[in-house]
C-alpha atoms as a PDB file:
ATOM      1  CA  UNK A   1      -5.386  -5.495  14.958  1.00  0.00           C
ATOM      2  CA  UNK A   2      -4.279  -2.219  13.765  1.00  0.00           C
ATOM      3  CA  UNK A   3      -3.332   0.114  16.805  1.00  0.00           C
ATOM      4  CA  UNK A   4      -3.436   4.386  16.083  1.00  0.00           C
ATOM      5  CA  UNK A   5      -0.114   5.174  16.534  1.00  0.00           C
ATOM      6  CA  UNK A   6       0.133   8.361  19.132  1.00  0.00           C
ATOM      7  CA  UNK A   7       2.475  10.510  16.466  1.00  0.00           C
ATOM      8  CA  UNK A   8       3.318  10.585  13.117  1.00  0.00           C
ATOM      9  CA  UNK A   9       6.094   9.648  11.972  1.00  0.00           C
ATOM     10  CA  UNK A  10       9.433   9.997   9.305  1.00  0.00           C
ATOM     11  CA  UNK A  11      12.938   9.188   9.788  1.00  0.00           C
ATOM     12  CA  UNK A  12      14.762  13.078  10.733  1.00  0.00           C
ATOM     13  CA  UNK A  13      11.439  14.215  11.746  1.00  0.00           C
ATOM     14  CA  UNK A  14      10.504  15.446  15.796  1.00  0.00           C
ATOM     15  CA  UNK A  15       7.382  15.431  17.179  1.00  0.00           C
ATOM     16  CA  UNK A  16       6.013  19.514  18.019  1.00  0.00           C
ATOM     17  CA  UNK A  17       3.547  20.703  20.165  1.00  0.00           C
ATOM     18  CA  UNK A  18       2.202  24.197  19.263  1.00  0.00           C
ATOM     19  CA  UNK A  19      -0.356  26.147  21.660  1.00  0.00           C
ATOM     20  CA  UNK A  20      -2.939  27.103  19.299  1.00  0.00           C
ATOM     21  CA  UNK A  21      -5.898  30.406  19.918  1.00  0.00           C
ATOM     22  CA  UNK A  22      -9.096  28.865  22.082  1.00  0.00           C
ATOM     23  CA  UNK A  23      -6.364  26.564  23.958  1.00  0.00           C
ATOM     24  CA  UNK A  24      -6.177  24.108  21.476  1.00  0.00           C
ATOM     25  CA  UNK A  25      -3.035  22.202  20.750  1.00  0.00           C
ATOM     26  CA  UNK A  26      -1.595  21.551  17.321  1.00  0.00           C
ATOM     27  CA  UNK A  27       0.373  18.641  16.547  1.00  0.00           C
ATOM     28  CA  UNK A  28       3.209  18.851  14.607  1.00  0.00           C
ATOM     29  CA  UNK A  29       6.416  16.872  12.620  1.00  0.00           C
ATOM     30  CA  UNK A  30       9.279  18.914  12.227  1.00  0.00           C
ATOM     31  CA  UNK A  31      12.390  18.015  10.215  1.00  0.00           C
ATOM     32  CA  UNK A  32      16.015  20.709  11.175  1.00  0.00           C
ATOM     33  CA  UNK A  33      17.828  21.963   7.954  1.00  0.00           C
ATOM     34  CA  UNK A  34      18.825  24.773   6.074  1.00  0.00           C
ATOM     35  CA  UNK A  35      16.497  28.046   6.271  1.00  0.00           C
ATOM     36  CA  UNK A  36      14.061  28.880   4.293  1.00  0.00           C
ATOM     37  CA  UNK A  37      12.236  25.748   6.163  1.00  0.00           C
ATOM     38  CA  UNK A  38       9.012  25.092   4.260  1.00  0.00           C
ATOM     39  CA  UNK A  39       5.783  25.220   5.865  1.00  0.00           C
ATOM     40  CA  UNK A  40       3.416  22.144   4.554  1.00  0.00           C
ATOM     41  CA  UNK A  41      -0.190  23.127   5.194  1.00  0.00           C
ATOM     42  CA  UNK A  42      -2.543  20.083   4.204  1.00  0.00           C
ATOM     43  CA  UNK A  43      -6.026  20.268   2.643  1.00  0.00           C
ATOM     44  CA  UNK A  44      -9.672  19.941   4.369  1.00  0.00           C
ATOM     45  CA  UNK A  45     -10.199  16.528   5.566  1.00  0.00           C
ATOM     46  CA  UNK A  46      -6.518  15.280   5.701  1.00  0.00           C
ATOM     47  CA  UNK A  47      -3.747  15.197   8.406  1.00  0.00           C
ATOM     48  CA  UNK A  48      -0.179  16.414   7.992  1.00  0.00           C
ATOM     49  CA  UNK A  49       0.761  12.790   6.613  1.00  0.00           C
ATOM     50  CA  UNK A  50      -0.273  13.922   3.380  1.00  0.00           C
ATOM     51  CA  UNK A  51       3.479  15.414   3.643  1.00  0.00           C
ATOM     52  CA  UNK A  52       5.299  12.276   4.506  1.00  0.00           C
ATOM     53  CA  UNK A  53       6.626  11.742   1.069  1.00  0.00           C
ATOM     54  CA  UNK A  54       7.605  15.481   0.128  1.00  0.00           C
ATOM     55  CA  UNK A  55       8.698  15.907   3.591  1.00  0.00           C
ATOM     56  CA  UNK A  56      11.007  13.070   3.390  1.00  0.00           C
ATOM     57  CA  UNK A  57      13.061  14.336  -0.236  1.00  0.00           C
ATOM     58  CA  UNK A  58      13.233  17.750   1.994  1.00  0.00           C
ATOM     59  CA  UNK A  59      14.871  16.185   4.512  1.00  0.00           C
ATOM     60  CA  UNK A  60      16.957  14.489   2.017  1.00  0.00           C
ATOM     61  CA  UNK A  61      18.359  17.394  -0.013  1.00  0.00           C
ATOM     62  CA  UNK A  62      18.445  19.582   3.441  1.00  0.00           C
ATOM     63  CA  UNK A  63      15.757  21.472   4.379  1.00  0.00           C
ATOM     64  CA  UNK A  64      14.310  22.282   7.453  1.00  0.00           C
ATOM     65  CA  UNK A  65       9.840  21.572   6.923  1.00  0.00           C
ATOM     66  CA  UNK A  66       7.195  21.737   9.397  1.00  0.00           C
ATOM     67  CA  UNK A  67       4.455  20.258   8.984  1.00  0.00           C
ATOM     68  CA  UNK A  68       0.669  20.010  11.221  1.00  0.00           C
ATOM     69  CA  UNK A  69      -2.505  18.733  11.395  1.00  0.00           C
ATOM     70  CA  UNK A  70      -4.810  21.701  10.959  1.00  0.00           C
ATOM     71  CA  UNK A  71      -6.943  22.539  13.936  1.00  0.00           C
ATOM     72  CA  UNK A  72     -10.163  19.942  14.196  1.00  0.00           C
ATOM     73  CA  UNK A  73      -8.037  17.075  12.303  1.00  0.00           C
ATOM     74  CA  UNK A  74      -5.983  14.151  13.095  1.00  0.00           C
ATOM     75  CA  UNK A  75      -3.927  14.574  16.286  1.00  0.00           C
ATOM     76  CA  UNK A  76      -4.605  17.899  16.426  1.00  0.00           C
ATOM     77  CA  UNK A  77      -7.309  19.340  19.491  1.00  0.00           C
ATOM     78  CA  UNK A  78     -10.476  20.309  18.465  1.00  0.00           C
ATOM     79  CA  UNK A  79     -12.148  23.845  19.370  1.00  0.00           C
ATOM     80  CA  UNK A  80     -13.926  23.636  22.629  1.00  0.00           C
ATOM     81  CA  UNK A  81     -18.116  23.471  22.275  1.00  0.00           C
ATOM     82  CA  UNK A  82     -18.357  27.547  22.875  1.00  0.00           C
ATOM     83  CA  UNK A  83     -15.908  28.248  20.027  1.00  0.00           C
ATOM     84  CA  UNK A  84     -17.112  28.168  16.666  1.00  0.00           C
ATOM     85  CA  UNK A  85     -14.619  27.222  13.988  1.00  0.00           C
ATOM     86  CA  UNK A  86     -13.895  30.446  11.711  1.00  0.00           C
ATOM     87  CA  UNK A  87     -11.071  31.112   9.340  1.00  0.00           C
ATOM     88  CA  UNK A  88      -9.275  33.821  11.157  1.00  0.00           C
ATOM     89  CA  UNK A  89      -8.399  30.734  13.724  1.00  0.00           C
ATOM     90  CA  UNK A  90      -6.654  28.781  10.722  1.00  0.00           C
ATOM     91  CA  UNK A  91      -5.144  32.021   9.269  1.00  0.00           C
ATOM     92  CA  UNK A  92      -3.663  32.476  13.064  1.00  0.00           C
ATOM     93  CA  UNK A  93      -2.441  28.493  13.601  1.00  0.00           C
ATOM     94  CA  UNK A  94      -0.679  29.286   9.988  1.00  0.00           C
ATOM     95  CA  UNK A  95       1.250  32.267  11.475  1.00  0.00           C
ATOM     96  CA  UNK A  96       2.405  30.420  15.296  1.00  0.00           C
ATOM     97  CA  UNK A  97       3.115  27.296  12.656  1.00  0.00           C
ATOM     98  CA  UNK A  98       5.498  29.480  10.399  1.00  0.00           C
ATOM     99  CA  UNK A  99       7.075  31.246  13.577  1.00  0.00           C
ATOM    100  CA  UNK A 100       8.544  27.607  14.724  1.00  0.00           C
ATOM    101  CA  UNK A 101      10.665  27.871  11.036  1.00  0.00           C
ATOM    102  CA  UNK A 102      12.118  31.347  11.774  1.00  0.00           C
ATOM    103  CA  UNK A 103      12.504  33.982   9.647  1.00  0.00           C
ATOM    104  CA  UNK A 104      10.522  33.990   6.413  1.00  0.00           C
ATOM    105  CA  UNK A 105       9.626  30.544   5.593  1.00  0.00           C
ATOM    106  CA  UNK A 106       8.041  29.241   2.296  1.00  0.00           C
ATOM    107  CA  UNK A 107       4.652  27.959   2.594  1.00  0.00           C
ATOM    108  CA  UNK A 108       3.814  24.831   0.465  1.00  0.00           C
ATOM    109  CA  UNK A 109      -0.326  24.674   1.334  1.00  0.00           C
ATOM    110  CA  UNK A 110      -2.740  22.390  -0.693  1.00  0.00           C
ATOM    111  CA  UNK A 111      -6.532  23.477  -0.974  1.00  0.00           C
ATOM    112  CA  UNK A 112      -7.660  24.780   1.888  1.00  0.00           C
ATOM    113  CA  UNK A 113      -4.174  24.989   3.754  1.00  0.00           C
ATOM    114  CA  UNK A 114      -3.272  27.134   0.522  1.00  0.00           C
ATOM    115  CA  UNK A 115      -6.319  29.489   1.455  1.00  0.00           C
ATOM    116  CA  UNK A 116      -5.541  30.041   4.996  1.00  0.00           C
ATOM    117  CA  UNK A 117      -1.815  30.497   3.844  1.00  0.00           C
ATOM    118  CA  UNK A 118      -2.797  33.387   1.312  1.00  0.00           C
ATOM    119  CA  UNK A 119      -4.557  35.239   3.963  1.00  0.00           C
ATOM    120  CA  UNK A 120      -1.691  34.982   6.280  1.00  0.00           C
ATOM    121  CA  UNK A 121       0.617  36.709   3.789  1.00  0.00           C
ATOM    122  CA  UNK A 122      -1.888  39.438   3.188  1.00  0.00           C
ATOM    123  CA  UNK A 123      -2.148  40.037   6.768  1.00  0.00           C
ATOM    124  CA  UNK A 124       1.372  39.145   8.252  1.00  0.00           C
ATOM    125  CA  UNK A 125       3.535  39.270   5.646  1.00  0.00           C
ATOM    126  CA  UNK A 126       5.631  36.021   6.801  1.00  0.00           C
ATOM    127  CA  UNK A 127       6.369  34.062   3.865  1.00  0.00           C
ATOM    128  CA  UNK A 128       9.276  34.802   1.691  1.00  0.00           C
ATOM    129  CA  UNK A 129       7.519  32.554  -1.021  1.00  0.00           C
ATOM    130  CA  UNK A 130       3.984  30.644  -2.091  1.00  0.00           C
ATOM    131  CA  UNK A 131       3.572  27.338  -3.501  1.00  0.00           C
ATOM    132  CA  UNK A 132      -0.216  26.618  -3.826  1.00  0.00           C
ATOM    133  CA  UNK A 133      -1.146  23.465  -4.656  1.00  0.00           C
ATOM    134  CA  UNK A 134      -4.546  23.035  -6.890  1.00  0.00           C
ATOM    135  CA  UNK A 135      -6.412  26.199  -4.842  1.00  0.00           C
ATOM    136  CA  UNK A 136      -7.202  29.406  -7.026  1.00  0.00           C
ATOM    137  CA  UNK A 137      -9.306  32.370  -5.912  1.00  0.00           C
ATOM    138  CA  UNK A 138     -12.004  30.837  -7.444  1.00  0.00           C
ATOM    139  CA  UNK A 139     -13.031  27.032  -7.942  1.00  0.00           C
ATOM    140  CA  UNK A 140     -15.390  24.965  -9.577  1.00  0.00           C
ATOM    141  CA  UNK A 141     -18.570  24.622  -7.804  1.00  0.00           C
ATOM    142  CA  UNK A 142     -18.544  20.436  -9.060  1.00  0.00           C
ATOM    143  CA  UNK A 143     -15.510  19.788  -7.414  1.00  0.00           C
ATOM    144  CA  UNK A 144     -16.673  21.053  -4.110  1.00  0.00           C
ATOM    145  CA  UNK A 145     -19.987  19.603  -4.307  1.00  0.00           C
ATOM    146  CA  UNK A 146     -18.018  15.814  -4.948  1.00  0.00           C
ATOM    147  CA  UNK A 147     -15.694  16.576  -2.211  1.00  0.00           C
ATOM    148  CA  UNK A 148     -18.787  17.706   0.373  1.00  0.00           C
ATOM    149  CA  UNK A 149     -20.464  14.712  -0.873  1.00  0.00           C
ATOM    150  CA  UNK A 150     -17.910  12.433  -0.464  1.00  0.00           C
ATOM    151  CA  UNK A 151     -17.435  13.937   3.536  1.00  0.00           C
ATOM    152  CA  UNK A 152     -20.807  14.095   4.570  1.00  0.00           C
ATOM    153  CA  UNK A 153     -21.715  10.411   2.706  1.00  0.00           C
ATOM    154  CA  UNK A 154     -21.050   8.364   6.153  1.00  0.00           C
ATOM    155  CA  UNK A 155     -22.596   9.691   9.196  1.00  0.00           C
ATOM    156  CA  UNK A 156     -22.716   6.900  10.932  1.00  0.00           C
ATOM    157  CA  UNK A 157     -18.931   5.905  10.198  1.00  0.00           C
ATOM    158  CA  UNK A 158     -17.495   2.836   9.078  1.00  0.00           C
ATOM    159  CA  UNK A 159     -18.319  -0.666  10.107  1.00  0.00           C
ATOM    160  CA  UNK A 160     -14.378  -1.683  10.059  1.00  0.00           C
ATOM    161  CA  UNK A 161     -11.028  -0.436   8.084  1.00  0.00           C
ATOM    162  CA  UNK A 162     -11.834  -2.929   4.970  1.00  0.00           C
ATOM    163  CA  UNK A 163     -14.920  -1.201   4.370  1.00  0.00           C
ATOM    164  CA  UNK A 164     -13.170   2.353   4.963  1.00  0.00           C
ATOM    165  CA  UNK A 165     -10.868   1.133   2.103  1.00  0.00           C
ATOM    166  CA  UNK A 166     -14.247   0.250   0.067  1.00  0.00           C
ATOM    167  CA  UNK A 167     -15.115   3.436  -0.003  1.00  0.00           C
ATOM    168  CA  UNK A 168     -12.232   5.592  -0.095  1.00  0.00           C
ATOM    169  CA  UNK A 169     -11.198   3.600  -3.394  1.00  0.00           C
ATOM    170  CA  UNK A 170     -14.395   4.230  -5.407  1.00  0.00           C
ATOM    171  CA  UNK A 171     -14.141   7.910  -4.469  1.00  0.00           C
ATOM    172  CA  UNK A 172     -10.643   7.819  -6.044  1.00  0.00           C
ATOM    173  CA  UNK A 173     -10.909   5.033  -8.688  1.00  0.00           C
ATOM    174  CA  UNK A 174      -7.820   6.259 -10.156  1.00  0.00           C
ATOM    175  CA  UNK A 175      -5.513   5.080  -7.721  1.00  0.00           C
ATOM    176  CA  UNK A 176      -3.709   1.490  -8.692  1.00  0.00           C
ATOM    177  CA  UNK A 177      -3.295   0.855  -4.901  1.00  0.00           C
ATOM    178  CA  UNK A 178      -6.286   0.419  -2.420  1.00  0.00           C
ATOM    179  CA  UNK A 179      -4.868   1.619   1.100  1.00  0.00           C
ATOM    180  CA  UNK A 180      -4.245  -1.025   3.684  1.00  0.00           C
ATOM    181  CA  UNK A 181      -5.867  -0.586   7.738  1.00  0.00           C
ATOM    182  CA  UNK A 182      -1.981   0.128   8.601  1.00  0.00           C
ATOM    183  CA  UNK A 183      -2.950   2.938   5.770  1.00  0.00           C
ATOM    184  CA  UNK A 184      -6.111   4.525   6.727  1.00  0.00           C
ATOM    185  CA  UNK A 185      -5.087   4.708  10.543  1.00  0.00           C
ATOM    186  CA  UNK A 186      -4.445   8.600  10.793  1.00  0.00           C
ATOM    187  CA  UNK A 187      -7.766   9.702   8.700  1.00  0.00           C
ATOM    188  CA  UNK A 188     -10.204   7.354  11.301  1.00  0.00           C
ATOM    189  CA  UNK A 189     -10.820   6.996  14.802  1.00  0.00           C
ATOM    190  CA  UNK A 190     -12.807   5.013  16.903  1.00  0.00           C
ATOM    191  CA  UNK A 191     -16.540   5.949  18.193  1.00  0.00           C
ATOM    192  CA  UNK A 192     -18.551   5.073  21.318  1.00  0.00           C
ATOM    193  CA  UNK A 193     -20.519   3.207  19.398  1.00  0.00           C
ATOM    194  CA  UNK A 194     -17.623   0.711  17.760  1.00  0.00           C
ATOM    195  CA  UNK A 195     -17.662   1.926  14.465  1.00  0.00           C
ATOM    196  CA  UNK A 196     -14.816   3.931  12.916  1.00  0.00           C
ATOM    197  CA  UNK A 197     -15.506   7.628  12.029  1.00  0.00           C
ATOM    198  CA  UNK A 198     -13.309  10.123  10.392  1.00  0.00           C
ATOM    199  CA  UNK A 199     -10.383  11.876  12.018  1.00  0.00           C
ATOM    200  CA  UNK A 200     -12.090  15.540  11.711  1.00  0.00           C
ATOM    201  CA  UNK A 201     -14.542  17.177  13.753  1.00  0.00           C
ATOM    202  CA  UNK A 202     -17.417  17.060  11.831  1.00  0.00           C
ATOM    203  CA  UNK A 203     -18.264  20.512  13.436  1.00  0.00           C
ATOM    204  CA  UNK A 204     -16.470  21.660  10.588  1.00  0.00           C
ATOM    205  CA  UNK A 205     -18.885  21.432   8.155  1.00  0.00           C
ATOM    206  CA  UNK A 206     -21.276  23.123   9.773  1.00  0.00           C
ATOM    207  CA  UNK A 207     -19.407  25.821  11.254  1.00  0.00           C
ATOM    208  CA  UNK A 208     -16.073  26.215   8.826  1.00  0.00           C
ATOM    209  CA  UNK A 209     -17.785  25.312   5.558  1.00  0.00           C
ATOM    210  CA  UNK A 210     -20.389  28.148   5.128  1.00  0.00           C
ATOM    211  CA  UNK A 211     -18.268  30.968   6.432  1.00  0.00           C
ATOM    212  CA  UNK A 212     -15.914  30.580   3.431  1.00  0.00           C
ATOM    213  CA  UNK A 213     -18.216  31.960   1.168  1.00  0.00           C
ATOM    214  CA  UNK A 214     -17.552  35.075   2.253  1.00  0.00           C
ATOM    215  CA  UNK A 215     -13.796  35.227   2.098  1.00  0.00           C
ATOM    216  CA  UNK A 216     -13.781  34.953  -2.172  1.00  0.00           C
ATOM    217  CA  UNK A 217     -13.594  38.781  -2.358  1.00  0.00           C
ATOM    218  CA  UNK A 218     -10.962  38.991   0.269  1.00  0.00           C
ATOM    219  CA  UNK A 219      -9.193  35.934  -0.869  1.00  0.00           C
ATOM    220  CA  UNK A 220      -8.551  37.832  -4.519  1.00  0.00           C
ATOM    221  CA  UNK A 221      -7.465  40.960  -2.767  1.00  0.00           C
ATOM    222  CA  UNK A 222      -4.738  39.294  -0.746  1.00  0.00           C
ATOM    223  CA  UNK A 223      -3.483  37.159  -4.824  1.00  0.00           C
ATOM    224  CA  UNK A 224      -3.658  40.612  -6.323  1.00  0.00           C
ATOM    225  CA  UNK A 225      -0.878  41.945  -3.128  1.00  0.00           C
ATOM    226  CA  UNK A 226       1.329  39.316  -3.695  1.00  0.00           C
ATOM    227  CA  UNK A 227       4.653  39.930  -3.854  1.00  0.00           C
ATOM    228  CA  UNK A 228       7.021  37.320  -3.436  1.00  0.00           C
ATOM    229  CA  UNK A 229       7.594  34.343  -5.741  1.00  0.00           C
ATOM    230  CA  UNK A 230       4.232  32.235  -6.323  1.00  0.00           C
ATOM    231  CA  UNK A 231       4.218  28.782  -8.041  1.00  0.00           C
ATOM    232  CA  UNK A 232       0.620  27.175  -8.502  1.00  0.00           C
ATOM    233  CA  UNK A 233       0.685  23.761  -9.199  1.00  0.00           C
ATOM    234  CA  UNK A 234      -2.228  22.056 -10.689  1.00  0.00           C
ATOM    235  CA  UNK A 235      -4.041  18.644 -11.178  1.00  0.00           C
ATOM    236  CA  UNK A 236      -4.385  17.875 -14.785  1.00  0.00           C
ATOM    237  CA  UNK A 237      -7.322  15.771 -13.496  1.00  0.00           C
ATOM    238  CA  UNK A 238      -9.132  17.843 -10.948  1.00  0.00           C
ATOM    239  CA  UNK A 239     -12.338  19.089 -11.083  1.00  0.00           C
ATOM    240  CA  UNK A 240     -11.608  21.861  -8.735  1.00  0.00           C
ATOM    241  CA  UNK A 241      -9.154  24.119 -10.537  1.00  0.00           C
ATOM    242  CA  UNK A 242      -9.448  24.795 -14.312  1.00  0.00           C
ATOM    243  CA  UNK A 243      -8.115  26.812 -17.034  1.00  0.00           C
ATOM    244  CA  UNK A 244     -10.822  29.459 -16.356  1.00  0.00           C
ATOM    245  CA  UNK A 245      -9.733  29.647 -12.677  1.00  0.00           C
ATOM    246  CA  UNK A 246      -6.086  29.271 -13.140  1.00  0.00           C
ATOM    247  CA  UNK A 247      -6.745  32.109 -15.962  1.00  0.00           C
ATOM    248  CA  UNK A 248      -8.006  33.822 -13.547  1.00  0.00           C
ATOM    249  CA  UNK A 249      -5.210  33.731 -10.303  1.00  0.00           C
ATOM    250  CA  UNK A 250      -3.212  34.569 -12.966  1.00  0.00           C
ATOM    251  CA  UNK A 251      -4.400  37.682 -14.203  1.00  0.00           C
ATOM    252  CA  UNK A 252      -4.766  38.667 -10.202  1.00  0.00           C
ATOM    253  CA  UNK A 253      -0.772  37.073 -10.191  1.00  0.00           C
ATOM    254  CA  UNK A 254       0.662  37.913 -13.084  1.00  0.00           C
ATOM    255  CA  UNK A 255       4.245  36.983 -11.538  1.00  0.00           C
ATOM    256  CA  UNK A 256       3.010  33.796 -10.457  1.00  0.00           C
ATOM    257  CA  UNK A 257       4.319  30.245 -12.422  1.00  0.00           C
ATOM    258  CA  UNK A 258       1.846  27.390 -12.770  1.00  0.00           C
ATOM    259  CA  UNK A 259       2.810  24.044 -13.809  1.00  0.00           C
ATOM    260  CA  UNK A 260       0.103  21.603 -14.474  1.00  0.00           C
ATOM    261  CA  UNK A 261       0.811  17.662 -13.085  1.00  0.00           C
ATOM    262  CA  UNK A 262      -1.577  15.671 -15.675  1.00  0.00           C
ATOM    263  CA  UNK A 263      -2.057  12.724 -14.264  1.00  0.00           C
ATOM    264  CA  UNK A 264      -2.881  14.354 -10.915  1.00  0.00           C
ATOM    265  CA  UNK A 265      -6.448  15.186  -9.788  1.00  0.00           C
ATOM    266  CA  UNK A 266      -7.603  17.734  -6.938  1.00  0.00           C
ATOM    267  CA  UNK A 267      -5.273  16.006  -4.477  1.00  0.00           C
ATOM    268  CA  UNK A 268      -2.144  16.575  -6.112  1.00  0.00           C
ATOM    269  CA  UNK A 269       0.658  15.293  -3.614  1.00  0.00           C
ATOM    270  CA  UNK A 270      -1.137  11.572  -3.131  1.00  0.00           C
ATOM    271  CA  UNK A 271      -1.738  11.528  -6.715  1.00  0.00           C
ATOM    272  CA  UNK A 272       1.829  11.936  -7.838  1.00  0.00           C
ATOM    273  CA  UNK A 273       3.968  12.612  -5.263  1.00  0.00           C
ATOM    274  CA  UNK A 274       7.518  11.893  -7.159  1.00  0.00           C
ATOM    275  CA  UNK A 275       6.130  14.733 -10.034  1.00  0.00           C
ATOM    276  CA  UNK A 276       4.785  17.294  -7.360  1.00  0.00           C
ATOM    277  CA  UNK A 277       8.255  17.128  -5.463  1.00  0.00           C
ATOM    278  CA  UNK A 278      10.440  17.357  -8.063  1.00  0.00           C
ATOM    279  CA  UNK A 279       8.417  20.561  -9.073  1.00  0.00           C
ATOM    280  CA  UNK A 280       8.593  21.974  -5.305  1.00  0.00           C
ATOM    281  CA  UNK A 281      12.381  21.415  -5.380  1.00  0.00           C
ATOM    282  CA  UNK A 282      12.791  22.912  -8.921  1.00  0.00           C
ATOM    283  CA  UNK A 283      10.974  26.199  -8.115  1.00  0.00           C
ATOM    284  CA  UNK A 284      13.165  26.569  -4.313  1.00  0.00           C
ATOM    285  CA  UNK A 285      16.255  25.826  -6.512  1.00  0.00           C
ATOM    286  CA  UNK A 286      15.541  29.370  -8.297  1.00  0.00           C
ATOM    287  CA  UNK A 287      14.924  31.428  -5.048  1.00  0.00           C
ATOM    288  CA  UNK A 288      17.639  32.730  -3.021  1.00  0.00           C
ATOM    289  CA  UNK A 289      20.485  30.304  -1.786  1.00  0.00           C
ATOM    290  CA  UNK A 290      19.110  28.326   1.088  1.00  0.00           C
ATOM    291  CA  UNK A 291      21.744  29.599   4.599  1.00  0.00           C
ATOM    292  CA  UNK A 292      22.423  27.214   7.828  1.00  0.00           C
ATOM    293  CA  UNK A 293      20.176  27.500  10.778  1.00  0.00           C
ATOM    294  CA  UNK A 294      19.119  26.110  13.844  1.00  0.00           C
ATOM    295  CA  UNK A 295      15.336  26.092  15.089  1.00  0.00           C
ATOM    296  CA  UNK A 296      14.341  25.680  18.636  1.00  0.00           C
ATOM    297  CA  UNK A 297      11.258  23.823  19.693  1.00  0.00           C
ATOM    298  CA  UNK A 298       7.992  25.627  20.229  1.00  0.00           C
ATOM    299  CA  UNK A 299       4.921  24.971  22.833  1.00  0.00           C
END
């Protein structure tokens, strides 16, 4: 029987409670080290275990890292029935998450967590530098269309874990390793009815989805302020970001260094995790020396 653990977690990590807009709560694992901590800001769909592995060398060479379950996923609350989910409410959550790091943290965000993070820096100013991970300005309307696809292919949920596995591995063939129940027990939870259903509010699509459509324009305003150091890192394989795109965050971002992973697709981190670390560690080993500090818990 597997059992859904009540926290995530890592060796050197601490479970943190945040108190999120609308009253919701935002789970959190933090890990103490030097400052700049990084702020790790996962993708649509997943949960802040999408971290575990980069979290982990951080905590191994030092730094401090926080890192969440977006509002609507995993452990984290969901909005109440009279609040819609909009993106100011993620751009806020990334702002009270970076204010639990201290002064001027460095966000790491992937996809959509890379989004949100951009707009916080146009607004607030709070990071000190950007690592965006396979998101540009613009995006290839097939990869979002296989990713939607993918999300909105099981209503009714999943008969048991095995057949979660089923599916999960022909949406990402290229993976040598199916995942195991032990595996897939952050992204499901159980329903009324007995089946298993994803971890995310599937509000989301129908609120969250269609209002990002309009942020595009405001989205290439806040690449084209940028100005701290910005590393994009891409999947060689994804069908998201392309040449054309990154061509085009990089005219916007002309100070901005991309490295390509090629064996990685869209998600980058759980494709190659060793690759996309080392890069992370190379690009914070050319900003300012990292200094000693001590962060106090948030609520």
């Amino acid at each position: 029987m597997v059992h859904f653990a009540p926290a995530v977690t890592m060796p050197g990590t601490r479970p943190l409670s945040l108190a999120g807009g609308g009253g919701v709560r935002l789970e959190a694992s933090a890990a103490d080290g030097v400052s700049p901590g990084l702020l790790l800001a996962h993708g649509f769909g997943q949960t802040r275990q999408a971290w575990l592995g980069t979290q982990r060398r951080l905590a191994q060479s030092g730094r401090a890292s926080l890192a969440w379950d977006l509002r609507g996923h995993g452990q984290s609350g969901r909005n109440p029935a009279d609040l819609p989910y909009r993106g100011e409410q993620f751009v806020d959550d990334v702002v009270l998450a970076a204010s639990a790091l201290g002064a001027g943290p460095v966000l790491v965000g992937a996809s959509m967590g890379g989004l949100t993070g951009l707009m916080a820096q146009a607004r607030d100013r709070v990071f000190s530098a950007l690592v965006l991970v396979d998101i540009t300005p613009r995006w290839e309307a097939s990869g979002v269309e296989r990713i939607l696809g993918f999300m909105t292919a099981h209503p009714d949920g999943f008969e048991s874990f095995e057949h979660a596995a089923e599916e999960i591995a022909a949406y990402l063939p290229h993976r040598r390793q199916r995942k195991s129940p032990a595996q897939l027990a952050h992204l499901l939870k159980p329903r009324e009815d007995g089946r298993l259903g994803w971890h995310w509010d599937p509000r989301l699509l129908a609120e969250f989805i269609p209002s990002t459509g309009d942020l595009q324009g405001a989205i290439e305003d806040a690449c084209r302020g940028l100005d701290v150091p910005v590393l994009l890192v891409s999947g060689g394989r994804s069908d998201l970001v392309s040449d054309q795109t990154v061509g085009h965050f990089l005219e916007l971002a002309p100070h901005a260094h991309h490295v390509r992973l090629p064996d990685a697709t869209h998600m980058v981190a759980g494709d190659d995790n060793d690759a996309f670390t080392d890069t992370l560690l190379e690009f914070l080993s050319t900003l300012a020396a990292p200094h000693a500090a001590t962060h106090g818990e948030s609520s």
